[in-house]
Protein backbone atom coordinates (compact mmCIF):
# COMPACT_ATOMS: atom_id res chain seq x y z
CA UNK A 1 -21.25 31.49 -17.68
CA UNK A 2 -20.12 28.16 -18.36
CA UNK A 3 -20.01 27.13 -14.17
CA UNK A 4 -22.73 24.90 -13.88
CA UNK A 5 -22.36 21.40 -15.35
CA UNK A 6 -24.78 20.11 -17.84
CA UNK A 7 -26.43 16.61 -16.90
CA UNK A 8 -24.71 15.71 -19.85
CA UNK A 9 -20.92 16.66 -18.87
CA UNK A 10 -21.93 15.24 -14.90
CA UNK A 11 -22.85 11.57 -16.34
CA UNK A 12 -19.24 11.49 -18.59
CA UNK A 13 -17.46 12.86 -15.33
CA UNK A 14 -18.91 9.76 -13.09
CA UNK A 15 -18.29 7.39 -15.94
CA UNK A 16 -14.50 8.59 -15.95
CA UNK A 17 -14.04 8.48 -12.01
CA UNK A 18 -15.69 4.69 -12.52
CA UNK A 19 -13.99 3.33 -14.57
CA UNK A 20 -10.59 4.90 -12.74
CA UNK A 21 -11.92 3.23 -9.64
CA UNK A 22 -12.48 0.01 -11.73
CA UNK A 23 -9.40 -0.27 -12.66
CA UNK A 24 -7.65 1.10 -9.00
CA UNK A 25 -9.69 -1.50 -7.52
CA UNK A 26 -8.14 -4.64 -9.93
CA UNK A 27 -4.73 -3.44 -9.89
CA UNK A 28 -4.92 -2.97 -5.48
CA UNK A 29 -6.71 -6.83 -6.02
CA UNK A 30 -4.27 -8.36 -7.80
CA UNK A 31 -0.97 -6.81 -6.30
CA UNK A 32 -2.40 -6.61 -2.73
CA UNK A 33 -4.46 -9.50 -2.12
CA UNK A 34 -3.79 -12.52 -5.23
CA UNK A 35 -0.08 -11.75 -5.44
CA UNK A 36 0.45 -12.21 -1.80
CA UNK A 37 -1.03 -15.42 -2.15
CA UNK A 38 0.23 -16.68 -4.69
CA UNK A 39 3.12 -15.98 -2.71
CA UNK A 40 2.36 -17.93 0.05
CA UNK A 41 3.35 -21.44 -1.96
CA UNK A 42 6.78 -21.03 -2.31
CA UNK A 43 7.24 -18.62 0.70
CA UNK A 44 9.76 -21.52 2.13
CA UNK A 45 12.43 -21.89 -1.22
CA UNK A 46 14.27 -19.14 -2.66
CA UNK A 47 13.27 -16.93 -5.18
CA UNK A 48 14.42 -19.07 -8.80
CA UNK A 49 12.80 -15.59 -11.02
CA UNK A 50 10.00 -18.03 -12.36
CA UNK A 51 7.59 -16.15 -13.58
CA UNK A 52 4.64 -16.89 -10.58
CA UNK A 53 7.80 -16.11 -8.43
CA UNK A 54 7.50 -12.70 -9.91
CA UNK A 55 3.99 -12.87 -9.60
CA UNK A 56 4.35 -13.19 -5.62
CA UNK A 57 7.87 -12.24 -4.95
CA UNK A 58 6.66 -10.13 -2.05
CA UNK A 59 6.85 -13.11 0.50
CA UNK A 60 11.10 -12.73 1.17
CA UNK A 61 11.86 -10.12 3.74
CA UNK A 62 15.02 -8.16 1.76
CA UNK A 63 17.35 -7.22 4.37
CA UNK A 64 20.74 -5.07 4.14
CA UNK A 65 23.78 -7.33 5.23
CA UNK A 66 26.17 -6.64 7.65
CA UNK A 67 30.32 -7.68 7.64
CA UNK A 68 29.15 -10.13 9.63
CA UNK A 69 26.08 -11.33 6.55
CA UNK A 70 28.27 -10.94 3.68
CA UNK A 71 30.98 -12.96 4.90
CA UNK A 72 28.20 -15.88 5.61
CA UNK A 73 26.56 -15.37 2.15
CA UNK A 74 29.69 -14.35 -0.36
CA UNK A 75 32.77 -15.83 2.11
CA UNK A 76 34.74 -14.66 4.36
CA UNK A 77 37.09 -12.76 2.44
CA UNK A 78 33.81 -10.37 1.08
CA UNK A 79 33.57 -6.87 2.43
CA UNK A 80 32.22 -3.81 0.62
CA UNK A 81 34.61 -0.86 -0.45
CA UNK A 82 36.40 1.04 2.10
CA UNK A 83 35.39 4.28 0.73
CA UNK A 84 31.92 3.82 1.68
CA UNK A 85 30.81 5.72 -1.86
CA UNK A 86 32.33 6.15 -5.13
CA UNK A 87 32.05 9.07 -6.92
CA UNK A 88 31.04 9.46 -10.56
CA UNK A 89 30.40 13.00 -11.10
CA UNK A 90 26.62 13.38 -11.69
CA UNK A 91 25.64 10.92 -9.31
CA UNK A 92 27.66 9.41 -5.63
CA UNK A 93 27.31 5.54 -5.75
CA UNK A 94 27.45 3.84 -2.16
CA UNK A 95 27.53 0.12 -2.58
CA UNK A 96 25.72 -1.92 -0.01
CA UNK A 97 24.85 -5.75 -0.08
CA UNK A 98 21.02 -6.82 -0.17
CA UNK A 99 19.50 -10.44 0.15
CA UNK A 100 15.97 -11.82 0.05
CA UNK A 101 15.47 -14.42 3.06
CA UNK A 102 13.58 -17.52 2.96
CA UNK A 103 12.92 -19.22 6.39
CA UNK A 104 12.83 -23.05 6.31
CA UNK A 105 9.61 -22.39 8.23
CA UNK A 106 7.93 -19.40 7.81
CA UNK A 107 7.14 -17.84 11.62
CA UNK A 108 4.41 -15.17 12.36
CA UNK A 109 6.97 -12.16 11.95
CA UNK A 110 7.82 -13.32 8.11
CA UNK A 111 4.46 -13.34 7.14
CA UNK A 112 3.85 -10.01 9.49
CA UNK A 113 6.42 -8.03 7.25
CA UNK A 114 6.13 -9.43 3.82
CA UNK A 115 2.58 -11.12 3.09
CA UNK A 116 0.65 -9.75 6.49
CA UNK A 117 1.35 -6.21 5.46
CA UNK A 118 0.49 -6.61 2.02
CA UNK A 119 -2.84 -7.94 2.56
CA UNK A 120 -3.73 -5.09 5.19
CA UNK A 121 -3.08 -2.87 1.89
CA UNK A 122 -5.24 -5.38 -0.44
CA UNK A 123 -8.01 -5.53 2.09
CA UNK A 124 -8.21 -1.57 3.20
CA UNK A 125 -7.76 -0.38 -0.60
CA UNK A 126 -10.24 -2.74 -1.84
CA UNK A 127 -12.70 -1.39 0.90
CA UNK A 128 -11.83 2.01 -0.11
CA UNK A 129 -12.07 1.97 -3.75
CA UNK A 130 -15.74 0.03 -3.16
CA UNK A 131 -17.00 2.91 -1.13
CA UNK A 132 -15.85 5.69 -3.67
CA UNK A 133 -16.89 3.97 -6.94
CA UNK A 134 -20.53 3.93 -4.88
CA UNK A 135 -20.23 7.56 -4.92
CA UNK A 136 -18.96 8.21 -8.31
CA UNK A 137 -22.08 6.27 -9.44
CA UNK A 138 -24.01 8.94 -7.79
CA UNK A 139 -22.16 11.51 -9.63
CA UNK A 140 -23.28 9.71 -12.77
CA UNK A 141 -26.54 9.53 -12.18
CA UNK A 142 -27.13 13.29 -11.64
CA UNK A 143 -27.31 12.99 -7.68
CA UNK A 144 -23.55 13.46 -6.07
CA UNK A 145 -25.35 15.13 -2.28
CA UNK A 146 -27.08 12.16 -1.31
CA UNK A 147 -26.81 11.84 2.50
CA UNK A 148 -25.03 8.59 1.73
CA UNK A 149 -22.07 9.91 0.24
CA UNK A 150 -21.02 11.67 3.42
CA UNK A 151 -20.90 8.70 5.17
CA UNK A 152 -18.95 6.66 2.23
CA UNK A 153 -16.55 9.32 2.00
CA UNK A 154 -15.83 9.14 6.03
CA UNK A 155 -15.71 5.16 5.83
CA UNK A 156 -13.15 5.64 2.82
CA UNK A 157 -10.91 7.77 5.05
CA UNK A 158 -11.02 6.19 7.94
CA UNK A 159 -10.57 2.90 6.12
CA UNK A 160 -7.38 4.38 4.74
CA UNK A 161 -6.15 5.52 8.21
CA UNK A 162 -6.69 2.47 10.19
CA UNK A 163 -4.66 0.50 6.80
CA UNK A 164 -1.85 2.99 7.10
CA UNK A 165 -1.49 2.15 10.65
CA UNK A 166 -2.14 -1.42 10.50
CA UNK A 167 0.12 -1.67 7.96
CA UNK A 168 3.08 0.15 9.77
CA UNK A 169 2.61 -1.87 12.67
CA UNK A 170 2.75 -5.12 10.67
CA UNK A 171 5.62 -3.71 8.88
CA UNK A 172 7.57 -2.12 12.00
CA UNK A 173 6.82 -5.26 14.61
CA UNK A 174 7.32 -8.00 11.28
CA UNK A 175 10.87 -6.25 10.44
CA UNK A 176 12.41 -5.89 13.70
CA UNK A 177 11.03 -8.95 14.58
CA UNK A 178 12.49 -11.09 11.72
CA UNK A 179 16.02 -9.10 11.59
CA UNK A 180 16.55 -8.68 15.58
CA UNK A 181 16.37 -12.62 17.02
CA UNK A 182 16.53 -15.66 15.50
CA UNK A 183 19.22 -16.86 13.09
CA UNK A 184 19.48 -13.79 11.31
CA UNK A 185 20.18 -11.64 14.85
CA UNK A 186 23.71 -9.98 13.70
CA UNK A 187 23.79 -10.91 10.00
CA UNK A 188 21.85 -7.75 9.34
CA UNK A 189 21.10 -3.66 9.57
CA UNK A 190 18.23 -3.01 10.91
CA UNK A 191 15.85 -0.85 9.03
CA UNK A 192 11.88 0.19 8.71
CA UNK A 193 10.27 0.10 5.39
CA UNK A 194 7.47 2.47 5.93
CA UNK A 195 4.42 3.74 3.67
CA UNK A 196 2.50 6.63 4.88
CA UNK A 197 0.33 7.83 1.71
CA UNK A 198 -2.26 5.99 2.99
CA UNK A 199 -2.61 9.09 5.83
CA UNK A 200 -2.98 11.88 3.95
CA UNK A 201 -5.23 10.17 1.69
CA UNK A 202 -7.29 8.77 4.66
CA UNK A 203 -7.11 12.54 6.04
CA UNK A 204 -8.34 14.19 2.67
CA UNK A 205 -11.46 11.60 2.30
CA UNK A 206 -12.89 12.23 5.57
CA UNK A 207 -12.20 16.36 4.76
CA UNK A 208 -14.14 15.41 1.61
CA UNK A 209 -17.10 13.46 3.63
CA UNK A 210 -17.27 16.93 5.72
CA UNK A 211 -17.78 18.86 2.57
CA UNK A 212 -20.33 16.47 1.23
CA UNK A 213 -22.13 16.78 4.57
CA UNK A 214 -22.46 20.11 4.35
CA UNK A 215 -23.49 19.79 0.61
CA UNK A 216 -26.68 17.50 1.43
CA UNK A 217 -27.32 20.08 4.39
CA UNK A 218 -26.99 23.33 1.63
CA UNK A 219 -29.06 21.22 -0.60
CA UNK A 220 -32.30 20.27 2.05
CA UNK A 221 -32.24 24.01 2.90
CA UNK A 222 -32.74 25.05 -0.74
CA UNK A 223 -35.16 22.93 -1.05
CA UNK A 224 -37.07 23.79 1.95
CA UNK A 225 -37.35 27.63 0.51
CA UNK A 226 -38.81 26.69 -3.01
């Protein structure tokens, strides 16, 4: 009936989910582990929109001012609208005043938030894509329930968990760190930039090493009554 693929139709599927790994794998490299840095040499001067500063303009924490932060960067006459939010019709606009910090001297928090939690993502996602291209070669080659696979697909996931957490922490403990104390305590909001796809991802690879388990399980057992 059409439900059982062809060796033919299995070799183009692992072909496609390699080359999507290939090219998950370069993108996580360059925006997770070479743009951070690259970031790292001008992480102490300002961002001048150069076009390597674009390249690693992940190294400024961006922080929401306070009255207290606008008047110090715009004067002290600044202050954001009274209303709080002006309304257009289709969309509600509340104005609110960002900046990009650069530290003189870059301490452990800055590079915690900005660089330190980027690289967590470089480094986990690289491991992760690794481990599933190694199975989608499998697919390719006709044999997706080797007992390898199982384990792969479990050090995917929990490669993915322990980078979601490790990057929230660096995130949380870098943030609060850099906008709490030192000379930007009272210039700023404080606020949490938080990522959790990497925990449901993490959650649905190990599910997936389960089911492969029991696939090279099913697959010994058929074997065993031919």
């Amino acid at each position: 009936m059409g439900l059982v693929m062809s060796a033919t139709d299995r070799k183009a599927v692992g072909v496609v989910l390699e080359v999507a790994l290939w090219l998950a794998l370069v993108n996580i490299v360059v925006s997770g582990v070479i743009a951070p840095l690259v970031g790292l040499s001008s992480i102490d001067r300002p961002p001048d929109g150069s076009f390597w500063d674009q390249i690693g303009g992940s190294e400024h924490v961006e922080v929401e001012l306070s009255e207290e932060g606008i008047a110090q960067a715009l004067g002290p006459n600044a202050a954001l609208p009274e209303g709080g939010s002006a309304d257009l019709g289709d969309v509600t606009l509340t104005p609110k005043v960002t900046a990009q910090v650069t530290f003189a001297r870059a301490g452990w928090a800055d590079l915690l938030a900005t660089v330190g939690s980027d690289l967590v993502f470089g480094i986990c996602g690289t491991a992760a894509c690794f481990l599933l291209w190694r199975v989608a070669r499998t697919v390719r080659r006709g044999v997706p329930f080797e007992a390898a696979n199982a384990t792969r697909l479990y050090a995917a996931g929990l490669t993915c968990l322990a980078g979601g957490i490790l990057q929230l922490l660096a995130s949380a403990i870098g943030q609060f760190a850099v906008t709490a104390y030192g000379p930007l305590a009272g210039l700023t909001y404080m606020q949490l930039s938080l990522n959790l796809g990497w925990l449901p991802l993490g959650i649905v690879l190990c599910a997936l090493g389960e089911v492969f388990r029991r696939g090279v399980a099913l697959e010994a057992d058929t074997k065993g009554l031919v």
